[in-house]
N, C-alpha and C. Protein backbone atom coordinates (compact mmCIF):
# COMPACT_ATOMS: atom_id res chain seq x y z
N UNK A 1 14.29 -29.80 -38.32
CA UNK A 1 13.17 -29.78 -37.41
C UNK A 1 11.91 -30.14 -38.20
N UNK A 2 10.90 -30.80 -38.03
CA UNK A 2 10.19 -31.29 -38.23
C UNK A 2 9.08 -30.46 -38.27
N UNK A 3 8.17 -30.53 -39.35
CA UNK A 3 6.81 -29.44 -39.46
C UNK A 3 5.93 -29.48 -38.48
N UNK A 4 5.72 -30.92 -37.93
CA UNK A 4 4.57 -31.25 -36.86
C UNK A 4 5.10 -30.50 -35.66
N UNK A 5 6.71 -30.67 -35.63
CA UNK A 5 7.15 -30.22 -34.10
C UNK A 5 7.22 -28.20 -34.10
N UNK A 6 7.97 -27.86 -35.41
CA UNK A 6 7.69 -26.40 -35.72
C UNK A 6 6.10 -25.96 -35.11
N UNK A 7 5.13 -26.74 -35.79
CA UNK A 7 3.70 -25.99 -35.69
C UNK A 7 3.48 -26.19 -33.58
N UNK A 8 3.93 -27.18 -33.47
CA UNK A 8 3.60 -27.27 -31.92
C UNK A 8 4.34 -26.43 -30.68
N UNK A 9 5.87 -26.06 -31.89
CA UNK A 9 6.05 -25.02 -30.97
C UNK A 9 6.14 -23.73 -30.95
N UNK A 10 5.32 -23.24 -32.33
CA UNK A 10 5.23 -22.36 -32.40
C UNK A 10 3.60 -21.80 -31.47
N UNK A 11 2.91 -23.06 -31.69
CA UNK A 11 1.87 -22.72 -30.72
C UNK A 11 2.01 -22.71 -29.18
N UNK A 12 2.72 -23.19 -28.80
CA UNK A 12 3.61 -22.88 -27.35
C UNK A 12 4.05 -21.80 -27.27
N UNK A 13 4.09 -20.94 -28.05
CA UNK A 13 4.94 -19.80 -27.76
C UNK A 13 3.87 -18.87 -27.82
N UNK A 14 3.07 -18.52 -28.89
CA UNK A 14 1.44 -18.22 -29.28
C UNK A 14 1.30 -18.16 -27.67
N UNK A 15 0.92 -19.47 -27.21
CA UNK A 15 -0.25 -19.83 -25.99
C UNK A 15 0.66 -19.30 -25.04
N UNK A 16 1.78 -19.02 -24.55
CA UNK A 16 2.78 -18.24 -23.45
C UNK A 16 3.06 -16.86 -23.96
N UNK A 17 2.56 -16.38 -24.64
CA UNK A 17 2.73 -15.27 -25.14
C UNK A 17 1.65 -14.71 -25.28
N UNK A 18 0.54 -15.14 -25.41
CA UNK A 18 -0.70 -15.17 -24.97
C UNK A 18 -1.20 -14.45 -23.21
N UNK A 19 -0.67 -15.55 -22.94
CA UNK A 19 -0.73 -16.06 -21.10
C UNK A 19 -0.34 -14.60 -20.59
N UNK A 20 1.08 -14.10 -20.83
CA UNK A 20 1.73 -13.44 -20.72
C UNK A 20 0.71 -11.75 -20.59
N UNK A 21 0.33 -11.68 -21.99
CA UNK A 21 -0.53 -10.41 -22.36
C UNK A 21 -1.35 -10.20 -21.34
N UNK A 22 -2.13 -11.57 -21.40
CA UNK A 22 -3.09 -11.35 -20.52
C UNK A 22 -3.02 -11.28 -18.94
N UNK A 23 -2.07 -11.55 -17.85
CA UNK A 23 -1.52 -11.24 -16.71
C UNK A 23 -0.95 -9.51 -17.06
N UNK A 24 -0.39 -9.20 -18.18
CA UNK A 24 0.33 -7.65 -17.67
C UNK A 24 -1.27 -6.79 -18.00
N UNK A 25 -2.55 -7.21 -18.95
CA UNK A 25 -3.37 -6.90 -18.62
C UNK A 25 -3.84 -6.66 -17.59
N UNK A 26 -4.00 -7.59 -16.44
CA UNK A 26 -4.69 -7.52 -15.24
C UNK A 26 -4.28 -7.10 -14.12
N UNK A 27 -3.00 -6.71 -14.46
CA UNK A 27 -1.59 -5.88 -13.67
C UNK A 27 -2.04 -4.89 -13.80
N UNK A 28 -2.53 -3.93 -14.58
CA UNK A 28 -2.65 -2.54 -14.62
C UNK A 28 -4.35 -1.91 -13.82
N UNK A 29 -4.90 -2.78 -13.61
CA UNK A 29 -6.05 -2.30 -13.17
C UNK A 29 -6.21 -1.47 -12.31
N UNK A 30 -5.09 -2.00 -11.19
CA UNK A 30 -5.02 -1.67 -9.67
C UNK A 30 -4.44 0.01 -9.78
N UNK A 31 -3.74 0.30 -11.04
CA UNK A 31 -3.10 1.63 -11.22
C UNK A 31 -3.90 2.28 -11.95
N UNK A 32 -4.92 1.68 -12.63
CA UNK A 32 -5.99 2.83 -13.12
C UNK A 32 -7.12 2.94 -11.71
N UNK A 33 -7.14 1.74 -11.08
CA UNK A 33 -8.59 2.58 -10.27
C UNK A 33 -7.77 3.15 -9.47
N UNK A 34 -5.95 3.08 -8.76
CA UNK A 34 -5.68 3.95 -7.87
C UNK A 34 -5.53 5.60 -8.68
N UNK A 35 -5.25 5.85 -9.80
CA UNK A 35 -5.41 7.11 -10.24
C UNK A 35 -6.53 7.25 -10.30
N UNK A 36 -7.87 7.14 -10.41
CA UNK A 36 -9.28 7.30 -10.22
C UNK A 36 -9.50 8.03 -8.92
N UNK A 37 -8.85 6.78 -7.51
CA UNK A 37 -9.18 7.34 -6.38
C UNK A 37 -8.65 8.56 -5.97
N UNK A 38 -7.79 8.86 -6.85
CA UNK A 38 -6.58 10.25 -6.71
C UNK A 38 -7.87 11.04 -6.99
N UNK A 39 -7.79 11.06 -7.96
CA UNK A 39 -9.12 12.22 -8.02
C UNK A 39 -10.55 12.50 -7.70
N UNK A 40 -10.58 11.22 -7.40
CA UNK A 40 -12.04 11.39 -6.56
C UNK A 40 -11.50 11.94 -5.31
N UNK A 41 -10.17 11.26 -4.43
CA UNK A 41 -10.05 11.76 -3.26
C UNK A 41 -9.65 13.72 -3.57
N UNK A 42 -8.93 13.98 -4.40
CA UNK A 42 -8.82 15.43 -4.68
C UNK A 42 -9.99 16.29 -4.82
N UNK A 43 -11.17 15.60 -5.29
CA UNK A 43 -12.32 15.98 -5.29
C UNK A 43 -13.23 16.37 -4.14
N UNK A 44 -12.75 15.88 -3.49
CA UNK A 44 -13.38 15.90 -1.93
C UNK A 44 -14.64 14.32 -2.23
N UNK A 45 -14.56 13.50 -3.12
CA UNK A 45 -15.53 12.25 -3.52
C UNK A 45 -14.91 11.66 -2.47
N UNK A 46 -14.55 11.63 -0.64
CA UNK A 46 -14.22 10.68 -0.46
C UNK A 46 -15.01 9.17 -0.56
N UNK A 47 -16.11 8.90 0.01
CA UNK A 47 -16.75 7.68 0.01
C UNK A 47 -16.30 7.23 -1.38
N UNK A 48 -16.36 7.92 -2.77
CA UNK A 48 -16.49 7.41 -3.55
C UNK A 48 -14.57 6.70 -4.01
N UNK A 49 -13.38 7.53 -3.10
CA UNK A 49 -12.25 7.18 -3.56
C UNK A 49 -11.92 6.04 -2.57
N UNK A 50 -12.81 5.93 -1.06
CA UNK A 50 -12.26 4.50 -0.40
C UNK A 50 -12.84 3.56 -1.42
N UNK A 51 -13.97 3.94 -1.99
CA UNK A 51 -14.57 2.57 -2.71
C UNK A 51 -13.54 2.17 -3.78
N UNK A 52 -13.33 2.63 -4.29
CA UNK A 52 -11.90 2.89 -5.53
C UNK A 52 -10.76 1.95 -5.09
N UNK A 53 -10.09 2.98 -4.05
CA UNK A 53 -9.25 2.01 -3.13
C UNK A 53 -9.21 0.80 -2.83
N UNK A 54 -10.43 0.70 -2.17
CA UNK A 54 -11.02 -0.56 -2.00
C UNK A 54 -10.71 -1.36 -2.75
N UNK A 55 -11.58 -1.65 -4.09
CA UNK A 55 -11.21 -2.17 -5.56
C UNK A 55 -10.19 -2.46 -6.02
N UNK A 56 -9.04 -0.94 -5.75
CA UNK A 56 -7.64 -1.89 -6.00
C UNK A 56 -6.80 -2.61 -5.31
N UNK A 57 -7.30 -2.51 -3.81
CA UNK A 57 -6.58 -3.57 -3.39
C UNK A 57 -7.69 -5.01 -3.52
N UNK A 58 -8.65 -4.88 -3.38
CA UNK A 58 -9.32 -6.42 -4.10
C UNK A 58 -8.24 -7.00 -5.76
N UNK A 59 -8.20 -5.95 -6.66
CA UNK A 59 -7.93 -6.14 -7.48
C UNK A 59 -6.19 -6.36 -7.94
N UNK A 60 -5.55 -6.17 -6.60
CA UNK A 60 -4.00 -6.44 -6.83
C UNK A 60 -3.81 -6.42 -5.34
N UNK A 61 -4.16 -7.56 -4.73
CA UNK A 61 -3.76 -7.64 -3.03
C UNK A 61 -2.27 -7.59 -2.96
N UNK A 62 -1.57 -7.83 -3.59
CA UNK A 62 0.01 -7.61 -3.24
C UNK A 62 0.34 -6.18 -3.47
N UNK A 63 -0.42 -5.13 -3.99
CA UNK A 63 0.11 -4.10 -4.52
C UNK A 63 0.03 -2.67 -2.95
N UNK A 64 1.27 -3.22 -2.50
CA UNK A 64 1.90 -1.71 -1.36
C UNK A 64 1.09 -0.57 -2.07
N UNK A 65 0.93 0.32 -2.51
CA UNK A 65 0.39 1.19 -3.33
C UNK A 65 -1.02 1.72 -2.89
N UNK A 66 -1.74 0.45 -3.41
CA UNK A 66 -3.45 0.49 -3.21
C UNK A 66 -3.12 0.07 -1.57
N UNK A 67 -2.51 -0.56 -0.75
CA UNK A 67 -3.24 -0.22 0.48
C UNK A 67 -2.73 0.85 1.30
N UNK A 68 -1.45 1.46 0.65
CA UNK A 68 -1.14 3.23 0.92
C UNK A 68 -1.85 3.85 0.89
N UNK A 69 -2.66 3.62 -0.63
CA UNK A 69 -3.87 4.88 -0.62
C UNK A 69 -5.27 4.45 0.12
N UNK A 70 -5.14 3.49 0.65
CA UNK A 70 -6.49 3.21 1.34
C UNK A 70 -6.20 3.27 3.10
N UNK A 71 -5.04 3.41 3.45
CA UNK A 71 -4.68 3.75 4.83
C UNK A 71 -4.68 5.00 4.53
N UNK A 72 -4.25 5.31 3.74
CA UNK A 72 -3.56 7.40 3.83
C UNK A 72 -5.02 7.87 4.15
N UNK A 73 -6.17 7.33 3.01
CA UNK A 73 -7.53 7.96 3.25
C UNK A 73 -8.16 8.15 4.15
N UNK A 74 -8.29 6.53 4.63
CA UNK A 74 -8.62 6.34 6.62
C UNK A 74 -7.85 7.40 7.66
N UNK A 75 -6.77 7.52 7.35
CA UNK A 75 -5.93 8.35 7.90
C UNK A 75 -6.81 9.81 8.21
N UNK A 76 -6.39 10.26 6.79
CA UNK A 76 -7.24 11.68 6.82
C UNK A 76 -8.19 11.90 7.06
N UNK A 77 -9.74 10.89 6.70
CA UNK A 77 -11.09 10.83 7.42
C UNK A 77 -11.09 10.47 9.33
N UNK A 78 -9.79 10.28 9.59
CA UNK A 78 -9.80 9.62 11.43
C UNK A 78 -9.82 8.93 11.23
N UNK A 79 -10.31 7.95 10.50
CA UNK A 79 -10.48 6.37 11.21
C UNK A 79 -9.66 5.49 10.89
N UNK A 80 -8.85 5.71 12.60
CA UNK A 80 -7.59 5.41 12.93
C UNK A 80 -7.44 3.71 13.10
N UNK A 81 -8.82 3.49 14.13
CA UNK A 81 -8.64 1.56 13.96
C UNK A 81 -8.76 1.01 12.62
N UNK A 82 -9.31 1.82 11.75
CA UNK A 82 -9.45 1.32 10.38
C UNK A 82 -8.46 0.96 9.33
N UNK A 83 -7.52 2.18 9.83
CA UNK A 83 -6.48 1.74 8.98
C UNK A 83 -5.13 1.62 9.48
N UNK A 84 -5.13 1.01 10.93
CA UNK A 84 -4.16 0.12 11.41
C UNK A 84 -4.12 -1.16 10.71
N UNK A 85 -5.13 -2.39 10.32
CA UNK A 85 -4.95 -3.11 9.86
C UNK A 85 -3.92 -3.23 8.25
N UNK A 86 -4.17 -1.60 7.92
CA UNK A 86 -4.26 -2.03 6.61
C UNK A 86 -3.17 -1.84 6.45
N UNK A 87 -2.59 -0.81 6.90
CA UNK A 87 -1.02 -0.24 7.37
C UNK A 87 -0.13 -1.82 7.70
N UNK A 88 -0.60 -2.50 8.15
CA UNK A 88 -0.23 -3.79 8.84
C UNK A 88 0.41 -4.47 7.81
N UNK A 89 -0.87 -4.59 6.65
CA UNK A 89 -0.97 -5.29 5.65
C UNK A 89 0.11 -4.84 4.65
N UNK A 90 0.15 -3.38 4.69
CA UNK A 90 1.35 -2.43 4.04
C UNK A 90 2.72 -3.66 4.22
N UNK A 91 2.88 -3.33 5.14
CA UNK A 91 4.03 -3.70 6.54
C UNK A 91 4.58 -4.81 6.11
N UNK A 92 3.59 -5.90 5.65
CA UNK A 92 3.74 -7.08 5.73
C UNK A 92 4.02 -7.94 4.04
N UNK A 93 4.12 -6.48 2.97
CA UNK A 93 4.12 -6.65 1.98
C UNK A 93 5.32 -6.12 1.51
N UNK A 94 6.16 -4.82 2.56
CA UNK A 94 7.30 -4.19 2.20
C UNK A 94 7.61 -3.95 3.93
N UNK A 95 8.52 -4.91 4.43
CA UNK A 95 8.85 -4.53 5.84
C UNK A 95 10.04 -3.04 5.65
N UNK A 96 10.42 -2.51 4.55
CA UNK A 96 11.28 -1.79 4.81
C UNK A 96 10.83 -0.18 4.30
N UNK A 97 9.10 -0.13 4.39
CA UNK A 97 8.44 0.79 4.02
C UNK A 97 8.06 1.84 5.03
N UNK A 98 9.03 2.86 5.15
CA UNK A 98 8.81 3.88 6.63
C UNK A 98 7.70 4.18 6.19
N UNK A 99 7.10 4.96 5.33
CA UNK A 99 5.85 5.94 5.33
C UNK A 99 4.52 5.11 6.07
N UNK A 100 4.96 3.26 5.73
CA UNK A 100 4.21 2.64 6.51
C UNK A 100 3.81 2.46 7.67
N UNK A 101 5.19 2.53 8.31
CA UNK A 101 5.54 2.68 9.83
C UNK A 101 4.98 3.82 10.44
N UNK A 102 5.44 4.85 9.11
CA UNK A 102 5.26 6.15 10.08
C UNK A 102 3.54 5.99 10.44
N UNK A 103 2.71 5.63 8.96
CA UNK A 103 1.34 5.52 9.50
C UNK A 103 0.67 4.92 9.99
N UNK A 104 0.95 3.69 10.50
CA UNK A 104 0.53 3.02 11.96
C UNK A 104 1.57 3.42 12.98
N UNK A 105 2.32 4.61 12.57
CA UNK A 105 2.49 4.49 14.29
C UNK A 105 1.77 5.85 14.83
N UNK A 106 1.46 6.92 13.71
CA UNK A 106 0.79 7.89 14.45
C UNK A 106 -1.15 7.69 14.31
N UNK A 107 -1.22 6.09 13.47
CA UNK A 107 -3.03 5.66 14.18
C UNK A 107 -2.40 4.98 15.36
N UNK A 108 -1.46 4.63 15.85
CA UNK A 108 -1.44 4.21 16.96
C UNK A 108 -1.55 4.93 18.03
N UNK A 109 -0.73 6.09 17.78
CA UNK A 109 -0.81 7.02 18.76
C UNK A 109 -2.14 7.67 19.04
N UNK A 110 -3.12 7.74 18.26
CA UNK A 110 -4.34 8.49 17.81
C UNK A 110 -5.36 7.21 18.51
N UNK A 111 -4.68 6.23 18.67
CA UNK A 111 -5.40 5.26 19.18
C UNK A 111 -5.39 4.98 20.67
N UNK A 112 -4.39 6.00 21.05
CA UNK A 112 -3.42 6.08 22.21
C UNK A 112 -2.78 4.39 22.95
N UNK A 113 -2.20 4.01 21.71
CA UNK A 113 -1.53 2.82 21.63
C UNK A 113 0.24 2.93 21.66
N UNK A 114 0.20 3.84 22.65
CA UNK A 114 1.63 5.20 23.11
C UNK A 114 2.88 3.53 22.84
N UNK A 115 2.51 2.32 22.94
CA UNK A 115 4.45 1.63 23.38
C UNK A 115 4.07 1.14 21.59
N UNK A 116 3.23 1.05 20.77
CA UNK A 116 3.35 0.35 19.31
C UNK A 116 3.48 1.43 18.76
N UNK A 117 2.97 2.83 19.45
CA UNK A 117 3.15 4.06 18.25
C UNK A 117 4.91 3.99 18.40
N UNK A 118 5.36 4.16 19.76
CA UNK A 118 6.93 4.40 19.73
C UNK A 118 7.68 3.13 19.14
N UNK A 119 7.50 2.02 18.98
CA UNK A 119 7.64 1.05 18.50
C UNK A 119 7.92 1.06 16.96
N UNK A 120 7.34 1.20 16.36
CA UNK A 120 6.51 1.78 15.33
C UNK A 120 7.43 2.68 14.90
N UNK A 121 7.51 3.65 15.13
CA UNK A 121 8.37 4.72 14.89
C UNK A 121 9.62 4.64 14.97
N UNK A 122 10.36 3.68 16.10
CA UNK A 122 11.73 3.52 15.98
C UNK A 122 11.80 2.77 14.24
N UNK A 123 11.15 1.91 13.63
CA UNK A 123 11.19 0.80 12.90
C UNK A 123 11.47 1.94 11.67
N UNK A 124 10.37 3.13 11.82
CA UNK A 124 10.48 4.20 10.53
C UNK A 124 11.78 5.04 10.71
N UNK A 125 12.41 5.26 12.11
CA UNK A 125 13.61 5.41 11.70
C UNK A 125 14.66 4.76 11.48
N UNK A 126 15.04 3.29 11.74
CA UNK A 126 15.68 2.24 11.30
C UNK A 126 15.87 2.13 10.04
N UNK A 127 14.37 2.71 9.47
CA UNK A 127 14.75 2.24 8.11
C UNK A 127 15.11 3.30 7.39
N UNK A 128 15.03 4.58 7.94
CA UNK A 128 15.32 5.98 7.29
C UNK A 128 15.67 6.62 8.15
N UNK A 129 17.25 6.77 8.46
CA UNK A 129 17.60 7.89 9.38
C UNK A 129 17.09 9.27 9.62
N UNK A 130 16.62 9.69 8.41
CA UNK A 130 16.30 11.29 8.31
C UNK A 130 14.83 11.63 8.95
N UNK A 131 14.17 10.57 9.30
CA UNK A 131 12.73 10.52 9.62
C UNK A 131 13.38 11.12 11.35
N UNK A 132 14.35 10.34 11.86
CA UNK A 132 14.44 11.09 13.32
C UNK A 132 14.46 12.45 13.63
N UNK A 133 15.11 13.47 13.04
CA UNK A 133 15.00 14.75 13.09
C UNK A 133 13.86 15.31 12.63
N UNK A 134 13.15 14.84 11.66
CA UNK A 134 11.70 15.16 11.54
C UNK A 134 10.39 15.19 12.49
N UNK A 135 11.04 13.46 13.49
CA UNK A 135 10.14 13.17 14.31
C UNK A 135 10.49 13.74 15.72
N UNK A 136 11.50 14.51 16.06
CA UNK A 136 11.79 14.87 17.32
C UNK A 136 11.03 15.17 18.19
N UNK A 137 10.88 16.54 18.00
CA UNK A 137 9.93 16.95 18.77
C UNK A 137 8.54 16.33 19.28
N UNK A 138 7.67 15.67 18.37
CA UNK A 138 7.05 14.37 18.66
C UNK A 138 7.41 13.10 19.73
N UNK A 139 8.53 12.42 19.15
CA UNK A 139 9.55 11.55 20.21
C UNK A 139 9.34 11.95 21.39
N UNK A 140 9.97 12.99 21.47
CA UNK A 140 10.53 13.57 22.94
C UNK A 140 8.83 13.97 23.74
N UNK A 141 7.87 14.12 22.95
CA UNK A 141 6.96 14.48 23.61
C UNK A 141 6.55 13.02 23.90
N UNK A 142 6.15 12.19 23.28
CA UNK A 142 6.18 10.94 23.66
C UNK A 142 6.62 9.85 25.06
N UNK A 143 8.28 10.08 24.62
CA UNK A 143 8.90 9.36 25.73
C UNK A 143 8.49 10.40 26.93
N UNK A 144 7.95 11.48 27.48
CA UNK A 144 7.49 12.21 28.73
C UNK A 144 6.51 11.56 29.31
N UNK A 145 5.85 11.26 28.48
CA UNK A 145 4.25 10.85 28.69
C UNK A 145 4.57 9.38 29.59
């Protein structure tokens, strides 16, 4: 092998190995500001843990995770149209994510959006049998209505 071709590919490997570092760098962000928002939200800091949230899903839009913790929050503050979308967005990143389901289907219900909440909910038990016996009593109050 040739010195000119050695040095060129050793710098190919350098420069992808490089590349490399720097993507699992920018991978981790989204898991330090979502442990941030953990504790700001434990703190009672909410404004300050949606902002957090916020951030990590700016900062890793594919990451199920950061828009868990930014629906769960909406969730717990009420604001239920708020984090239907995001739940959506959940949805649409892991279709086989009940906790997702489960939480747009009870902002749906909260939205009194009664045929997407039940909708919704069949999908969280489809994908997890054990969620039905959990959700019974709910269900059944449901399908009355």
């Amino acid at each position: 092998m040739s010195a000119t071709f050695q040095k060129t590919l050793m710098i190919a490997c350098a420069t992808l190995l490089s590349a490399f570092a720097l993507w699992s760098a920018q991978a981790t962000p989204s898991i330090d500001l979502i442990a941030q928002g953990d504790q700001q939200w434990g703190a009672g800091q909410l404004d300050l843990a949606q902002n957090t949230f916020e951030q990590a899903v700016r900062a890793e839009p594919k990451s199920v995770k950061a828009h868990m913790k930014l629906a769960g929050l909406q969730m717990s503050r009420q604001n239920f149209k708020a984090c239907i979308p995001i739940y959506q967005t959940a949805i649409g990143l892991d279709a086989n994510n009940d906790k997702a389901w489960l939480g747009v289907a009870f902002a749906y219900l909260h939205t009194e959006q009664d045929a997407l909440a039940g909708a919704a909910f069949d999908a969280a038990i489809r994908i997890n049998p054990g969620n039905r016996e959990k959700l019974a009593l709910m269900l059944e109050k449901l399908n009355t209505h």
